[in-house]
Protein backbone atom coordinates (compact mmCIF):
# COMPACT_ATOMS: atom_id res chain seq x y z
CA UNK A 1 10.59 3.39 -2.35
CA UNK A 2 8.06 4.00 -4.69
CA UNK A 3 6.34 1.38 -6.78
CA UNK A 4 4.68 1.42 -10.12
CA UNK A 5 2.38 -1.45 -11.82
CA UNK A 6 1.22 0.80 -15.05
CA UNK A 7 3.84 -0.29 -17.21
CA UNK A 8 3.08 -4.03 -16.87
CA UNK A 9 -0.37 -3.34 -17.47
CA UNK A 10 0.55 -1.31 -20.88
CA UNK A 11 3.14 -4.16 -21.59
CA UNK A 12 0.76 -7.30 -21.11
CA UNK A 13 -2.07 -5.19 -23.55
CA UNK A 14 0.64 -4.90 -26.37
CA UNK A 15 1.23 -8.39 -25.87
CA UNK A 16 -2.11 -9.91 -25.58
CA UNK A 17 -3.25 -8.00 -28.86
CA UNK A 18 0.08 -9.79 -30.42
CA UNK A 19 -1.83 -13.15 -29.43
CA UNK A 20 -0.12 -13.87 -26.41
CA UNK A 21 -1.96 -14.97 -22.88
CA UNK A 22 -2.27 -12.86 -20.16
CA UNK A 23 -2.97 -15.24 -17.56
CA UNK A 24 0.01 -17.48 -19.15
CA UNK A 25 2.35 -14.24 -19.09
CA UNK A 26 1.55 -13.98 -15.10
CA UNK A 27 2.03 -17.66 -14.69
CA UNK A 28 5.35 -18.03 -16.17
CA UNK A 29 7.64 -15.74 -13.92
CA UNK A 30 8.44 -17.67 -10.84
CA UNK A 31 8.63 -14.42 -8.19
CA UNK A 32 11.26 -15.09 -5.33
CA UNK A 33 11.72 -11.86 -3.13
CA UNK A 34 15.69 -12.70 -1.18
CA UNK A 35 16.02 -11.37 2.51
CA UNK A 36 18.67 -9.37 2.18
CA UNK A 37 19.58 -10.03 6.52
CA UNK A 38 18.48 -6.66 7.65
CA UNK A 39 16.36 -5.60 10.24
CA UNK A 40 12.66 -5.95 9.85
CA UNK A 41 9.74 -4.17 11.76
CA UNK A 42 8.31 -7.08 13.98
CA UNK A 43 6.66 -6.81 17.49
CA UNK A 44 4.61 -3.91 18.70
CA UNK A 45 4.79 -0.82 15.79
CA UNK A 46 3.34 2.82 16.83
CA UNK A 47 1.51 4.18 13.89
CA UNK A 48 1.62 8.05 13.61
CA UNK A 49 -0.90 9.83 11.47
CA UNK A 50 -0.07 13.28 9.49
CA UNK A 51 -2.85 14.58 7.43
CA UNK A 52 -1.62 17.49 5.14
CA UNK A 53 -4.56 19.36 3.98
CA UNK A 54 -8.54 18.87 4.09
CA UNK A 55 -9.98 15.54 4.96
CA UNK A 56 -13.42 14.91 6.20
CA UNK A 57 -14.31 13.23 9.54
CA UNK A 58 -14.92 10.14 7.50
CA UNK A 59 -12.21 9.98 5.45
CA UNK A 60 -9.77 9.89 7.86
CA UNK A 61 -12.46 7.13 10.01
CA UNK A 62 -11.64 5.02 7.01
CA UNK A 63 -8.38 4.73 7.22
CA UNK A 64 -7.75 4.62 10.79
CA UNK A 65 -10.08 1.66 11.16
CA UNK A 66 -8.18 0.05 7.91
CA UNK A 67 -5.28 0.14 10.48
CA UNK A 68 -6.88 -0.78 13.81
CA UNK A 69 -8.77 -3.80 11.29
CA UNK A 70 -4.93 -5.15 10.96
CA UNK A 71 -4.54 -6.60 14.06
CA UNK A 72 -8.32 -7.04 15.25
CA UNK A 73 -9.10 -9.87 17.42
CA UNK A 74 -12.49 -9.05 16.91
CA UNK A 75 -14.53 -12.59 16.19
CA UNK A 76 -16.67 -10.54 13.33
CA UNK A 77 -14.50 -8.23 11.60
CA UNK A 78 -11.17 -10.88 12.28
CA UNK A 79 -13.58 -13.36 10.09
CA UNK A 80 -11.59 -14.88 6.73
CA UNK A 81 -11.79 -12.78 4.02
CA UNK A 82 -10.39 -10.18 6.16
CA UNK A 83 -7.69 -7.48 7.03
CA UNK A 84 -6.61 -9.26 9.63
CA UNK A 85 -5.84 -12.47 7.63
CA UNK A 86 -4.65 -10.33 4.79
CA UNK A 87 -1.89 -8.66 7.60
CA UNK A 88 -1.16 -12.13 9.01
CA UNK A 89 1.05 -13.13 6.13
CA UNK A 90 3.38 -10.43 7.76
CA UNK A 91 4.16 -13.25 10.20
CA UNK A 92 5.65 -15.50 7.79
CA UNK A 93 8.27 -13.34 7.08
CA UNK A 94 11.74 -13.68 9.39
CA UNK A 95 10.95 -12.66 12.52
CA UNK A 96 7.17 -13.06 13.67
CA UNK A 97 4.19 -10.86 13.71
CA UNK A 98 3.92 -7.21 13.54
CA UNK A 99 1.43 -5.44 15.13
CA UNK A 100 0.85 -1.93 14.49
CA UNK A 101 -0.96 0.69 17.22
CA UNK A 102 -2.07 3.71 16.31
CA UNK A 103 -0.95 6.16 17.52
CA UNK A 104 -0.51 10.22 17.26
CA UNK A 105 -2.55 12.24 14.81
CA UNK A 106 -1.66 15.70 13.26
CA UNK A 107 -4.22 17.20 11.29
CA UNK A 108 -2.37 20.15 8.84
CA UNK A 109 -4.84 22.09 7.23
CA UNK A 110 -3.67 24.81 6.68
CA UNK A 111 -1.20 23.97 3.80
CA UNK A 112 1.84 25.64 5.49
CA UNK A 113 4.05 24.27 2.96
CA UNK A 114 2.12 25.20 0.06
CA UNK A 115 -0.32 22.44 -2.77
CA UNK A 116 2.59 21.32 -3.95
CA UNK A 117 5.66 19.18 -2.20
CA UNK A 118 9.14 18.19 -3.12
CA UNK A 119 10.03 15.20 -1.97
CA UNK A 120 12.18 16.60 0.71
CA UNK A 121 8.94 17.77 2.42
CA UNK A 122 7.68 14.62 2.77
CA UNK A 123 10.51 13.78 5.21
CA UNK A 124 10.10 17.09 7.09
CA UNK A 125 6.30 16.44 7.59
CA UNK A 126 7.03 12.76 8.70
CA UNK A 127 9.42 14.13 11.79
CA UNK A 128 6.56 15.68 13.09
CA UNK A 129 5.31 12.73 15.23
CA UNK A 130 8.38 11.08 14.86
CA UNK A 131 7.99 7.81 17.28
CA UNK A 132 11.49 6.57 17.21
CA UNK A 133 12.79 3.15 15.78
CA UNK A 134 9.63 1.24 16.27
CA UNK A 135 7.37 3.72 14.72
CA UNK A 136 6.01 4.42 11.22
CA UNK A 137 4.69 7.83 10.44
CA UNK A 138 2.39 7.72 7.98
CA UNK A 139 1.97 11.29 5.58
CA UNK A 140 -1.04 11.70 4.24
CA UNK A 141 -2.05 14.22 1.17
CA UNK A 142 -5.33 15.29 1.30
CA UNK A 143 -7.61 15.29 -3.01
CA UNK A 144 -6.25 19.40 -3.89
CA UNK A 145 -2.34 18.27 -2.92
CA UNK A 146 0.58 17.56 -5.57
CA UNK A 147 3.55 15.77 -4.45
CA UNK A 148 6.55 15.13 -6.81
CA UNK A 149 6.71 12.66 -8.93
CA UNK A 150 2.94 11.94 -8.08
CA UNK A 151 0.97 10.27 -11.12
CA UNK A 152 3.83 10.32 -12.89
CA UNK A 153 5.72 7.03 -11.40
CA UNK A 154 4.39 6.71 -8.29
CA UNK A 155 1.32 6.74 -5.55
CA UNK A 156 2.69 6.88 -2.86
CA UNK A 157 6.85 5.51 -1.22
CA UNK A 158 8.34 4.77 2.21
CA UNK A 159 11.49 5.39 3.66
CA UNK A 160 13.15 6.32 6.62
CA UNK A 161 14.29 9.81 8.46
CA UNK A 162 17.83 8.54 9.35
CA UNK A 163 20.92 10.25 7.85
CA UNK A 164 23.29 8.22 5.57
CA UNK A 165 26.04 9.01 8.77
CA UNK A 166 23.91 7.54 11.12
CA UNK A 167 23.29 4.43 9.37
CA UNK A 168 27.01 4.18 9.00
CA UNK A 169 27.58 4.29 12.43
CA UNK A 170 24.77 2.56 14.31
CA UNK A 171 23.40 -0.09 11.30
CA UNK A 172 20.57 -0.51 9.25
CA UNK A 173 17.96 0.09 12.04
CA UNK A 174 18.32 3.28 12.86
CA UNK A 175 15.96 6.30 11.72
CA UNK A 176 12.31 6.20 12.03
CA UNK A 177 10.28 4.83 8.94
CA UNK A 178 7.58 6.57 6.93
CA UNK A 179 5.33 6.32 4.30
CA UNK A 180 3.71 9.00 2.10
CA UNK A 181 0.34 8.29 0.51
CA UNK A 182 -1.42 10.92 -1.58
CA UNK A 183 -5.44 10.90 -2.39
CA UNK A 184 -5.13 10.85 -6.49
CA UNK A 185 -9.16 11.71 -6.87
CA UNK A 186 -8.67 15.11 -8.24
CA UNK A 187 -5.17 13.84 -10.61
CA UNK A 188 -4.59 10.23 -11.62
CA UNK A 189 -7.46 7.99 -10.04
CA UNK A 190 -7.19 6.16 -13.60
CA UNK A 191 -3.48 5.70 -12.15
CA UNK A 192 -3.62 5.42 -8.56
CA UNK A 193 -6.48 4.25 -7.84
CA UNK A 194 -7.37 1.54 -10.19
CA UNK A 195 -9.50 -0.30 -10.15
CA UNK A 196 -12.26 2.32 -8.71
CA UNK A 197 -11.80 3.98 -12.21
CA UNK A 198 -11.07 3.60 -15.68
CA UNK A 199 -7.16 2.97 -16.58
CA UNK A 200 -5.38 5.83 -18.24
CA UNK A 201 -4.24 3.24 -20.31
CA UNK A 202 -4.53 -1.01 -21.40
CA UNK A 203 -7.30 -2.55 -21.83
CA UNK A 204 -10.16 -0.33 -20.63
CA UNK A 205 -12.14 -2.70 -18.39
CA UNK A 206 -15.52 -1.53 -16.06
CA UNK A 207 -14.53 0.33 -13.19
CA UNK A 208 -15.25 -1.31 -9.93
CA UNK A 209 -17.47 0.25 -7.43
CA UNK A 210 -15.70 1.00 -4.51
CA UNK A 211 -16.60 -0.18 -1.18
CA UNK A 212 -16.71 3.18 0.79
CA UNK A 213 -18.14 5.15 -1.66
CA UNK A 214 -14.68 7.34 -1.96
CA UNK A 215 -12.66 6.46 -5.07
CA UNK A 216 -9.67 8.52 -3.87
CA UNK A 217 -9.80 7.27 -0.21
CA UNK A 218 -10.24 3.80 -1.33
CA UNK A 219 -7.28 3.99 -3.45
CA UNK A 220 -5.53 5.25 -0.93
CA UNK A 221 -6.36 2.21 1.28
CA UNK A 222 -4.42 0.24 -1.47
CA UNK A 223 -1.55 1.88 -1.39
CA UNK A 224 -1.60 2.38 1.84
CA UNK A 225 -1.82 -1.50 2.49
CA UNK A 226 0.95 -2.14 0.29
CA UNK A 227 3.43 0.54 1.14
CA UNK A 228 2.69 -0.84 5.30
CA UNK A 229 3.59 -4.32 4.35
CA UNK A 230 6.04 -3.32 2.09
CA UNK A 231 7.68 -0.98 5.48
CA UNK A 232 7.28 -3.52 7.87
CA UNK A 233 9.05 -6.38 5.57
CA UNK A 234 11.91 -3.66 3.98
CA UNK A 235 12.13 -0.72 6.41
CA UNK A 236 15.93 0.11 5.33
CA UNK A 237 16.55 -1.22 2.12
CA UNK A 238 18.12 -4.70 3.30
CA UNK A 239 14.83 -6.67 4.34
CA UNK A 240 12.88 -8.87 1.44
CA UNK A 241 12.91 -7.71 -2.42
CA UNK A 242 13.68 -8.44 -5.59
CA UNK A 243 16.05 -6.14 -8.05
CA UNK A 244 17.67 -2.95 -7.50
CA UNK A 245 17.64 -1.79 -3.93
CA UNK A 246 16.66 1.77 -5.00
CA UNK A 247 13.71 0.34 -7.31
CA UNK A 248 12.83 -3.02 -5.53
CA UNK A 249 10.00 -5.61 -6.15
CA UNK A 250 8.07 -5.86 -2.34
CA UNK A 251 5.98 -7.78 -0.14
CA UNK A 252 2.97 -6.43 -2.36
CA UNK A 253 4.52 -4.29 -5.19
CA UNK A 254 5.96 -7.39 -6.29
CA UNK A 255 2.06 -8.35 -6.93
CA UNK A 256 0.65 -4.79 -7.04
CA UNK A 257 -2.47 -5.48 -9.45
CA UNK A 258 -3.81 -8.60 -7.83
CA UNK A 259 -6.91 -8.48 -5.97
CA UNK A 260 -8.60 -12.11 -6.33
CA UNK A 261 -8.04 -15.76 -8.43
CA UNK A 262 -7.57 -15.05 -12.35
CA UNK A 263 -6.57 -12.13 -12.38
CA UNK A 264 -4.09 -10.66 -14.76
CA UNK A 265 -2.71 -7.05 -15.77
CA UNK A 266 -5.80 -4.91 -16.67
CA UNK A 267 -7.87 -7.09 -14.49
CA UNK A 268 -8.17 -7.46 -10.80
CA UNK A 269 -9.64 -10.62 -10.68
CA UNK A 270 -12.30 -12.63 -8.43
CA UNK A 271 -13.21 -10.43 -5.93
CA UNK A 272 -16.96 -10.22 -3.46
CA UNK A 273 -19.44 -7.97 -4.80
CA UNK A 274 -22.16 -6.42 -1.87
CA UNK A 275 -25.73 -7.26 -2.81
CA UNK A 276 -27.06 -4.05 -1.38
CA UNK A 277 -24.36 -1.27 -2.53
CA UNK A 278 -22.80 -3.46 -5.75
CA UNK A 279 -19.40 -2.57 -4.35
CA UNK A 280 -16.78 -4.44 -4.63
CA UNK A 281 -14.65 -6.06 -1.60
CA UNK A 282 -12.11 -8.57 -0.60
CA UNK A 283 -11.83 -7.95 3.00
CA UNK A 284 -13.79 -7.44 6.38
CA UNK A 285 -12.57 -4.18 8.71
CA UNK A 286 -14.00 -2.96 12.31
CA UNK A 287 -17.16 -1.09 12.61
CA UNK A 288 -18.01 -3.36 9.55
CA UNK A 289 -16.26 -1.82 6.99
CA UNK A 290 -15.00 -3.03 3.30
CA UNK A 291 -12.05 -2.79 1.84
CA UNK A 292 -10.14 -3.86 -1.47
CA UNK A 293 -6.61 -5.35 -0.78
CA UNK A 294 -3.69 -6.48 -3.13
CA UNK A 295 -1.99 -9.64 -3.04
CA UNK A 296 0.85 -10.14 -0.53
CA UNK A 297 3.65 -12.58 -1.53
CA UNK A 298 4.04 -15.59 0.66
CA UNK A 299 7.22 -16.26 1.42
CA UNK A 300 5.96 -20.20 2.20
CA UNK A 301 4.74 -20.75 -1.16
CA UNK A 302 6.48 -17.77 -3.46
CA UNK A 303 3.42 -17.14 -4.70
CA UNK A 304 1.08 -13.89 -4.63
CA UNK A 305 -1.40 -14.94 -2.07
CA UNK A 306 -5.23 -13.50 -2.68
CA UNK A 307 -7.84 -13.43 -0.04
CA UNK A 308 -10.25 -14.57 -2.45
């Protein structure tokens, strides 16, 4: 399920230059995602890790400790703002926590199936490490990588390997999930990883500076947070969302653009700034790392809930 954020942006600039408020258009909308009584992803989740194409040592450190930060008891890096707190909301969705391990890693660099994917290959790639029912495999396409329908609607989706026979027969839980994130840098970081770079379109505020010094790997940390809460909350298209099953509002699509108090399309918000680098931050990680996460809805207050 892929998710997409550009056109609000677009639509709330049109708007506010037709005298409207932005903040008042965000307020109005009262966002209730249903649970549609399928089965969610709760307890102890395997993360595998498939990395198509070049990455560098710490790249990939990045985003493993973004996932090992999740569910860190650590009394530093589990310190409010942090990814820890920002993954807790998980919880207060049906079922209880979910607490994701990871797990295998495949490093793919030698492009077997070419620079540029269908969306079929996606699938393929996530069977690789395929960890059964309580897995997700997480695909992972490295700056020089095209994937369809990348930049153009979408930064990254989730799913799950099962076929539509299977599902019949044994129910909605069956079939490993995945996600696919790609590394826009060298494409769309205007697209996919705003707000590390100017918008390709809307109102063209300051870039932030982003907190590991990667613009593509710390967009990718966004998406990647979203499209993990947004698995672990909707694995097989009858968890919680809003709309179409095939083009649903999530757990954090349905506030994809929110990253601290006031904020509104074309601007993130309130967020921390570092005094020594000037990056910008709204959650602590392990080995004291920063990251930049969206809002998560709260299914206790129906409201997109910001760290800061």
């Amino acid at each position: 399920m892929a998710y997409n954020y550009r056109f609000a942006i677009f639509l709330t600039f049109l708007l506010t230059t037709a005298g409207f408020s932005a903040a008042a258009l965000v307020e109005e909308q009262p966002l209730v995602l249903k649970y549609h009584n399928g089965v969610l992803l709760k307890g102890n989740i395997t993360v595998n890790l498939v990395w198509y194409g070049k990455f560098t040592p710490i790249q990939r450190s990045v985003i493993v400790d973004f996932i090992h930060s999740l569910n860190s008891k650590d009394a530093v890096s589990s310190a409010a703002p942090s990814v820890a707190s920002w993954w807790k909301t998980t919880e207060k969705y049906k079922g209880g926590s979910s607490t994701l391990v990871v797990g295998k890693q495949l490093l793919l660099e030698n492009y077997h199936l070419g620079k540029s994917l269908k969306n079929p290959y996606l699938r393929a790639l996530s069977t690789k490490l395929n960890g059964g029912l309580r897995s997700i495999t997480v695909v992972l396409t490295a700056k020089d990588v095209t994937v369809e329908g990348f930049c153009m609607n979408r930064c990254g989706t989730h799913g799950s390997s099962g076929s539509k026979s299977r599902r019949a027969a044994n129910g909605a839980a069956n079939g490993a999930a995945y996600v696919w994130v790609g590394n826009s840098e060298s494409f769309c970081p205007g697209y996919c990883a705003w707000p590390f770079h100017q918008p390709i379109y809307g109102p063209q505020t300051p870039p932030l500076v982003s907190p590991n010094g990667d613009v593509g790997v710390d967009g990718m940390i966004i998406n990647l947070a979203t499209l993990l809460a947004n698995t672990v909350t909707n694995p097989f298209k009858n968890g919680y969302y809003q709309g179409p099953p095939t083009a649903p509002l999530e757990a954090v699509s349905a506030c994809t653009g929110i990253f601290g108090s006031g904020s509104y399309p074309g601007y993130a918000g309130r967020v921390l700034v570092d005094k020594t680098t000037g990056s910008s931050y709204n959650a602590r990680g392990l080995a004291g790392r920063k990251y930049l996460l969206p809002a998560m809805w709260d299914p206790q207050t129906s409201t997109c809930k910001t760290l800061v």
